[in-house]
Each structure stands twice: as C-alpha cells, then as structure tokens.
Protein backbone atom coordinates (compact mmCIF):
# COMPACT_ATOMS: atom_id res chain seq x y z
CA UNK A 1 78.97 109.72 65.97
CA UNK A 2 77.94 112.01 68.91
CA UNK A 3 75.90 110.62 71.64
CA UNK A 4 72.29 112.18 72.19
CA UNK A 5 69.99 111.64 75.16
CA UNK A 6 67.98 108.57 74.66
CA UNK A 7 70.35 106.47 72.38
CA UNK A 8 70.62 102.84 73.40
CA UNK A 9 73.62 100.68 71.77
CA UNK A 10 77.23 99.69 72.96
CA UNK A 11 80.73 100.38 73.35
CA UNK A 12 83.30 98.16 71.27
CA UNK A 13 87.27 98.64 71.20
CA UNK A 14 86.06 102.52 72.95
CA UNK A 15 83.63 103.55 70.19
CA UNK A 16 80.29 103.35 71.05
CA UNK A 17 78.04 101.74 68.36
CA UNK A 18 73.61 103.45 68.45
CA UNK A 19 71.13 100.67 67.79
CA UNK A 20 68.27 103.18 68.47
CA UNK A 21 67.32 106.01 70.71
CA UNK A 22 64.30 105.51 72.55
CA UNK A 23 63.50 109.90 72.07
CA UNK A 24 62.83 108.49 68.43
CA UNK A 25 59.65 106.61 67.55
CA UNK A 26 60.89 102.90 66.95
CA UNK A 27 60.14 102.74 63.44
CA UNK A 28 62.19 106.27 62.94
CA UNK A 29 64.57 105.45 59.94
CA UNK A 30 67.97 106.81 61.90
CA UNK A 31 66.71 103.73 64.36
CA UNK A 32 67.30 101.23 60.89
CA UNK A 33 70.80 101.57 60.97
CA UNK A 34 71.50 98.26 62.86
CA UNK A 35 68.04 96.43 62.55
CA UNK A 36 65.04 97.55 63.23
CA UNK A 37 64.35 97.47 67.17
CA UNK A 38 60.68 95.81 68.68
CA UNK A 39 58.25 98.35 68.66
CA UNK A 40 58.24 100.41 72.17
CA UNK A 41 56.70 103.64 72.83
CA UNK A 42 58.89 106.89 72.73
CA UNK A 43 60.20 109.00 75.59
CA UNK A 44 58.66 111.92 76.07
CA UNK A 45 59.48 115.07 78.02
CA UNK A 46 57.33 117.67 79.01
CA UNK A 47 57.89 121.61 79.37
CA UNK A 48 60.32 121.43 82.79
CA UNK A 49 62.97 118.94 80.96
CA UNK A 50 60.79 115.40 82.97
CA UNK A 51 59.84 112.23 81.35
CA UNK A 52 56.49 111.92 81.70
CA UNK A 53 55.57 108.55 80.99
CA UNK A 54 58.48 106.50 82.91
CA UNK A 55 57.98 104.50 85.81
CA UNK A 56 60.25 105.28 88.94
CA UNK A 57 60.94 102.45 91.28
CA UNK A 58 63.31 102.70 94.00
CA UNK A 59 65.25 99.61 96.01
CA UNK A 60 64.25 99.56 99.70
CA UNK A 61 68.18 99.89 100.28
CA UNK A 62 71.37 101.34 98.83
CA UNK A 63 72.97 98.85 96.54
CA UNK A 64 77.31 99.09 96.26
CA UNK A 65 79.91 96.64 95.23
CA UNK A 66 82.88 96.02 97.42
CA UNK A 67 85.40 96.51 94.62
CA UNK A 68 84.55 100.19 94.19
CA UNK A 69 84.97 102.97 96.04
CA UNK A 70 83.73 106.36 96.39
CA UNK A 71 87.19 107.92 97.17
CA UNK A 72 88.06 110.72 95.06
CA UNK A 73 90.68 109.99 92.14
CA UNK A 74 91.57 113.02 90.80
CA UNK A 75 94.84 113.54 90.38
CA UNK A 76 95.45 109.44 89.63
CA UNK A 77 95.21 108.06 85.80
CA UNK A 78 94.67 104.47 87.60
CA UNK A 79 91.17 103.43 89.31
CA UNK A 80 91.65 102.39 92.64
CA UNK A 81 89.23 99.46 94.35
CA UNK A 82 88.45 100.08 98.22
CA UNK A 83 90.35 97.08 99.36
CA UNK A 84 93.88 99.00 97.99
C-alpha cells in the first residue's frame, strides 16, 4: 500500500500497516479497514498547502538523545551513535 499524507498506523516486520488517515473524515469507509477509529475532526489544508485548524506548540528548549547523532552517514550502510 502507498503511504499518503495524513495516514496514521504502524510498521511490522518493515511493512507499514494504515489504521486511518486523519485527511479522511473518521467515519470514511477506507478508515474501516482495521476498526473503525474514535471520531476526530479531519485535517484540513487551505489554498498555500497549511493546516488550518492544528495547534502549534513549541518546547522552551531543543530536545536530543545522547545516542544519536547528527553526523552525516552517507556513504555508511551502518548507523553510527555519537559516543562511537
């Protein structure tokens, strides 16, 4: 299945699974196909490609975890952590 903006689900064994997408309204039947998700109201966008009715909320600092690392890894199949 290809992935569209606004689908919410998993990944298993590297497939990823669509329980809904949150474009859709929630009682949309291609949202049925694992259950039928509690109602919520749709994303919307408006003419210049912006939700318009999401809340933004920013953290009052940058967040990071020690075991990752912004280094670049092209040219490397293997992740590397920052304490490497």
């Amino acid at each position: 299945m290809k992935v569209s903006i606004g689908d919410v689900g998993y990944i298993s064994n590297g497939v990823f699974y669509r329980m809904f997408n949150v474009m859709l309204p929630w009682n949309d039947p291609s949202n049925r196909k694992l259950g039928i998700p509690d109602p919520y109201k749709s994303l919307s966008l408006d003419c210049s490609g912006e939700f318009v009715n999401i809340r933004k909320l920013f953290f009052g600092r940058d967040y990071n975890t020690p075991n990752v690392s912004g280094r670049q890894n092209t040219h490397s199949p293997q992740a590397r952590t920052s304490r490497e």
